[in-house]
PDB file of N, CA and C in Angstrom:
ATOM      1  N   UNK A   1     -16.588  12.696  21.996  1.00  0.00           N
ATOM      2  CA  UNK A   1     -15.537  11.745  21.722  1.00  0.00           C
ATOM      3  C   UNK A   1     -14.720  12.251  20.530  1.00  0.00           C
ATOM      4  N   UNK A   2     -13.257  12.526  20.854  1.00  0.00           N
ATOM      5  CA  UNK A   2     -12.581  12.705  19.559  1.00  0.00           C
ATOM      6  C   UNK A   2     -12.239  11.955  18.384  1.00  0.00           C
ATOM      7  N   UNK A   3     -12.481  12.350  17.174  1.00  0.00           N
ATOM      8  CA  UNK A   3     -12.251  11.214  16.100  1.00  0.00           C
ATOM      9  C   UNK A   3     -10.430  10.823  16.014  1.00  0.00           C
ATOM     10  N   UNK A   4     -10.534   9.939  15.860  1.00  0.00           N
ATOM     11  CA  UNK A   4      -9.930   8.794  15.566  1.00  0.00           C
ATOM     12  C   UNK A   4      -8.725   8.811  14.450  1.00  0.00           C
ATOM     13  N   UNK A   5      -7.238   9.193  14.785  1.00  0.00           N
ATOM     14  CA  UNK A   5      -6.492   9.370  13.706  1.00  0.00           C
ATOM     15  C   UNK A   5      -5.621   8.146  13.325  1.00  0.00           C
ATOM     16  N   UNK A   6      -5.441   7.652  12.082  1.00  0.00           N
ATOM     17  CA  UNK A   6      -4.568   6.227  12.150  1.00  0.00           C
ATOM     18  C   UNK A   6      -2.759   6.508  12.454  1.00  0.00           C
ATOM     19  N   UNK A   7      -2.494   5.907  13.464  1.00  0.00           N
ATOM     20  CA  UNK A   7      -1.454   5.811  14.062  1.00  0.00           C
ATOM     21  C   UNK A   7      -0.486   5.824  12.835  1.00  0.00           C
ATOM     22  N   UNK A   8      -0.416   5.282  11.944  1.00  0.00           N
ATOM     23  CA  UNK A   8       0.593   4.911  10.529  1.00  0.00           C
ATOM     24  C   UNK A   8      -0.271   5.279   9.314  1.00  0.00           C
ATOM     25  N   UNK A   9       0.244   5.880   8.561  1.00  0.00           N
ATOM     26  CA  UNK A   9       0.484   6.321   7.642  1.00  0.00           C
ATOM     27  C   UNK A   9       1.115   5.482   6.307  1.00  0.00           C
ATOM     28  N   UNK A  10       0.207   5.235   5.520  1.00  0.00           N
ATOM     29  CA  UNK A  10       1.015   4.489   4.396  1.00  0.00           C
ATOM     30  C   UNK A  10       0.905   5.195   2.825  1.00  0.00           C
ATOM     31  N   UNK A  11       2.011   4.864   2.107  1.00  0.00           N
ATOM     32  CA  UNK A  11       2.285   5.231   0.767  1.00  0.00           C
ATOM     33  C   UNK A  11       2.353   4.248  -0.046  1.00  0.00           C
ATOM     34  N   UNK A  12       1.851   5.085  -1.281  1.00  0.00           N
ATOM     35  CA  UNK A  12       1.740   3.550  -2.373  1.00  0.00           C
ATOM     36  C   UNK A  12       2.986   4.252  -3.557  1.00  0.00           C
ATOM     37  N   UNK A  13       3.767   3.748  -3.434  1.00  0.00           N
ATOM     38  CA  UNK A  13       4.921   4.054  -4.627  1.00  0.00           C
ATOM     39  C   UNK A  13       4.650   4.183  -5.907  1.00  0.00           C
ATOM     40  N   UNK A  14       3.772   3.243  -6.586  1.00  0.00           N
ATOM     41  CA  UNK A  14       3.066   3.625  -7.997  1.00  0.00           C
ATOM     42  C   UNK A  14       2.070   4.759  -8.052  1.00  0.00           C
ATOM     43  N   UNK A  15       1.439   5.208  -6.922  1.00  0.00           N
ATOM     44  CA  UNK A  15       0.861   7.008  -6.840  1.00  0.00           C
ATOM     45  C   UNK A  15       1.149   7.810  -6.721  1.00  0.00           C
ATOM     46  N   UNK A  16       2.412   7.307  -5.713  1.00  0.00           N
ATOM     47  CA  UNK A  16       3.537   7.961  -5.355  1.00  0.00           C
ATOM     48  C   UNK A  16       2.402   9.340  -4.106  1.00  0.00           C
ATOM     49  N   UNK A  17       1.820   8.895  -3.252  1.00  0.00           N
ATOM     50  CA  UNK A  17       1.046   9.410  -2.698  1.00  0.00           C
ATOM     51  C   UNK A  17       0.408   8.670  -1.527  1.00  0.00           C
ATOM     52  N   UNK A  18       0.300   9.224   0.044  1.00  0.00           N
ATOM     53  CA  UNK A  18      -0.100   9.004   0.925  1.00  0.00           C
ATOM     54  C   UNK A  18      -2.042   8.211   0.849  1.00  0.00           C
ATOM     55  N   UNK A  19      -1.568   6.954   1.721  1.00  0.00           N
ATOM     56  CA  UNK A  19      -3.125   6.453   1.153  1.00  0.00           C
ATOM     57  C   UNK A  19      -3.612   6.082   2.584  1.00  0.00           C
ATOM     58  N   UNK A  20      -4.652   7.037   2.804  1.00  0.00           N
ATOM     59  CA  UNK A  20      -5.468   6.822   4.371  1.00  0.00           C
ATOM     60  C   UNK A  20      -6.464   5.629   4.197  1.00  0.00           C
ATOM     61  N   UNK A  21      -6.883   5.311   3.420  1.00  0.00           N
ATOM     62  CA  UNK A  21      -7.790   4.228   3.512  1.00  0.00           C
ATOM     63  C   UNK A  21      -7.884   2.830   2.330  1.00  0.00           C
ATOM     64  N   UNK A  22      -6.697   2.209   3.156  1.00  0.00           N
ATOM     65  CA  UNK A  22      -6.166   1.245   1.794  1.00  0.00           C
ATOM     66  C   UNK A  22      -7.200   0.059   2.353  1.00  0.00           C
ATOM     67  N   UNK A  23      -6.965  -0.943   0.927  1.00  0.00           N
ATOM     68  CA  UNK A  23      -7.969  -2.160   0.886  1.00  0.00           C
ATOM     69  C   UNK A  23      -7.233  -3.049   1.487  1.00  0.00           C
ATOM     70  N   UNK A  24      -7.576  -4.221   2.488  1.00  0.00           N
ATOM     71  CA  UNK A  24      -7.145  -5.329   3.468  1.00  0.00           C
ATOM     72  C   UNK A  24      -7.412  -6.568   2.426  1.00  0.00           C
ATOM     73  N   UNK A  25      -6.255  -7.412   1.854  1.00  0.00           N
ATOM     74  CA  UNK A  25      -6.104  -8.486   0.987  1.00  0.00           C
ATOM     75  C   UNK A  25      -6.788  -9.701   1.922  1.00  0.00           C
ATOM     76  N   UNK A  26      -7.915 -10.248   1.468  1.00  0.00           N
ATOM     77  CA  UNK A  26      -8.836 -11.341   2.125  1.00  0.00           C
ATOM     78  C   UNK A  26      -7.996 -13.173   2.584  1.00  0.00           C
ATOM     79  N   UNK A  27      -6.720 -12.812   1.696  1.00  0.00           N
ATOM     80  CA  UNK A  27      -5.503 -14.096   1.830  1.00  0.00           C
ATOM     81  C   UNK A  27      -4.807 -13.455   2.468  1.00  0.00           C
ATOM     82  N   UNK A  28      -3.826 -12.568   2.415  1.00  0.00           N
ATOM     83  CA  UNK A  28      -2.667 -12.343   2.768  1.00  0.00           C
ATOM     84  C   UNK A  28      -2.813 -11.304   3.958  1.00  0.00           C
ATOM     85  N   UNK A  29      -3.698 -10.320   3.756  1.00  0.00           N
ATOM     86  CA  UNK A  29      -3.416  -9.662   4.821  1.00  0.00           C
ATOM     87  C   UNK A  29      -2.993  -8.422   4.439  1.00  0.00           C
ATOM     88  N   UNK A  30      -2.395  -8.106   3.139  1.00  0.00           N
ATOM     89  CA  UNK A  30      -1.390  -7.117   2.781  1.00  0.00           C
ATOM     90  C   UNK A  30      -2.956  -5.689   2.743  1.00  0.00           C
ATOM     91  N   UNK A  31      -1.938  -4.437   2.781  1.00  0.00           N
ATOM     92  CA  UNK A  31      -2.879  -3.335   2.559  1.00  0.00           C
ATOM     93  C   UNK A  31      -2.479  -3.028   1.143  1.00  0.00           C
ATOM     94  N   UNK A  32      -3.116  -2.525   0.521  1.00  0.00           N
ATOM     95  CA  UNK A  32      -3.827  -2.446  -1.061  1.00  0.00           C
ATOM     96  C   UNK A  32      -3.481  -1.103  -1.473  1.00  0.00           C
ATOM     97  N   UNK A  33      -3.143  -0.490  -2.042  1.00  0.00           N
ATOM     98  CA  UNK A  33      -3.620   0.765  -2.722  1.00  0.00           C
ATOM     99  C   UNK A  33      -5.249   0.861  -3.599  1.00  0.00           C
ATOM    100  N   UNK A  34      -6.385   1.657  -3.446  1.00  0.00           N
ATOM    101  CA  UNK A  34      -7.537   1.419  -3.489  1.00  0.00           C
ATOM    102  C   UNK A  34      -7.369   1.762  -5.164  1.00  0.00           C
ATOM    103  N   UNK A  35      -6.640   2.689  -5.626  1.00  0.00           N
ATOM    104  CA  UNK A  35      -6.746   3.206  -7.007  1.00  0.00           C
ATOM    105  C   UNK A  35      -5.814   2.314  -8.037  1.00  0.00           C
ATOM    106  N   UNK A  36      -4.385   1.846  -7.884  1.00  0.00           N
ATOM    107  CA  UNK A  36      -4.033   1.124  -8.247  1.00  0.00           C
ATOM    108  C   UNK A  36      -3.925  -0.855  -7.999  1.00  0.00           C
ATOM    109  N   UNK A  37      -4.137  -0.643  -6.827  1.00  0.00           N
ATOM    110  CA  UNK A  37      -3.920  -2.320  -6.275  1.00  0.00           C
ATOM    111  C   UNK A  37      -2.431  -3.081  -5.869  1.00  0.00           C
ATOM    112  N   UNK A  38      -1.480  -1.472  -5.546  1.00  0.00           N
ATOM    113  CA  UNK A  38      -0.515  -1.961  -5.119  1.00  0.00           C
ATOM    114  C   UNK A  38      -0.290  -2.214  -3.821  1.00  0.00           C
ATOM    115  N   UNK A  39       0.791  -2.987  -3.544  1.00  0.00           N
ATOM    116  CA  UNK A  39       1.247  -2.948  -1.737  1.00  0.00           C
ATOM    117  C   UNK A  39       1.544  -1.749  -1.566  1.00  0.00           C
ATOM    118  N   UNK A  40       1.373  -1.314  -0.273  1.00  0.00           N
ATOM    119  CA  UNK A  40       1.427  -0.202   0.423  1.00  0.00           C
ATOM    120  C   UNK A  40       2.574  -0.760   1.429  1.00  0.00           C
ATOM    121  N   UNK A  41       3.555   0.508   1.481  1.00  0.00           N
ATOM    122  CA  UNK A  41       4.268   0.545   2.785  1.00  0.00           C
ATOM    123  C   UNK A  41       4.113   1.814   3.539  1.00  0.00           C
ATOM    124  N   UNK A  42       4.477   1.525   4.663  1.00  0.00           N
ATOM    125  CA  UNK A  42       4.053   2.082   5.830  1.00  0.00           C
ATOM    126  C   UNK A  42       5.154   3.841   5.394  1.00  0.00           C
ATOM    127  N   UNK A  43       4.851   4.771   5.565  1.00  0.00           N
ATOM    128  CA  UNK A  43       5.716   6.300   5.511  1.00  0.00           C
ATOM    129  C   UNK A  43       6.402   6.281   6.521  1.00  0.00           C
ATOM    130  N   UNK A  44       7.028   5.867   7.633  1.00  0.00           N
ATOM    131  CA  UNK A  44       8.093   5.666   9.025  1.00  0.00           C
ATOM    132  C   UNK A  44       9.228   4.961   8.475  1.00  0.00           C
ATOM    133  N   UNK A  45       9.041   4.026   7.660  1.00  0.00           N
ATOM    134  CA  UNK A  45      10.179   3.278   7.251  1.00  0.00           C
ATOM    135  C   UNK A  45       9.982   4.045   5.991  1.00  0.00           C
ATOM    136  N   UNK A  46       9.406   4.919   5.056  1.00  0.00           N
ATOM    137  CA  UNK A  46      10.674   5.401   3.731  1.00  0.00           C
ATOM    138  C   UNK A  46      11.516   6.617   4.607  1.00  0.00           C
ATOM    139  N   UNK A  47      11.211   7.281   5.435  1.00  0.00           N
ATOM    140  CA  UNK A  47      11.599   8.174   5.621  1.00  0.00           C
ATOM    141  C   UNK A  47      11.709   9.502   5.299  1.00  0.00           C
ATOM    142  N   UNK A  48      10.460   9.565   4.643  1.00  0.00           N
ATOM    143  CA  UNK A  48       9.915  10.578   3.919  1.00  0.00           C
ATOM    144  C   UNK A  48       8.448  11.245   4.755  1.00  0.00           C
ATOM    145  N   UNK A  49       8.321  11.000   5.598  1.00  0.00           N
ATOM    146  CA  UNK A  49       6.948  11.461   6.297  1.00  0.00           C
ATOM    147  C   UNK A  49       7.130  12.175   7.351  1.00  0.00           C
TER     148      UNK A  49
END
């Protein structure tokens, strides 16, 4: 079975660096940056990926 690549790609602007395994907010839903604790947006919409 081949492993498993995540379809999207997200960046955290305060790392300024691609984050494969962000934290899932237990209220909101939002993805996390694991090192800082920022929102993450997706790399398709900056247009940089």
């Amino acid at each position: 079975m081949p492993d498993l690549v995540p379809l999207t790609d997200f960046y955290c602007p305060i790392c300024a660096k691609s984050v494969a395994d962000p934290l899932v907010c237990g209220d909101c839903h939002a993805l996390i940056c694991r090192q800082c604790g920022t929102v993450l947006e997706q790399i398709d919409e900056l247009g940089i990926g």
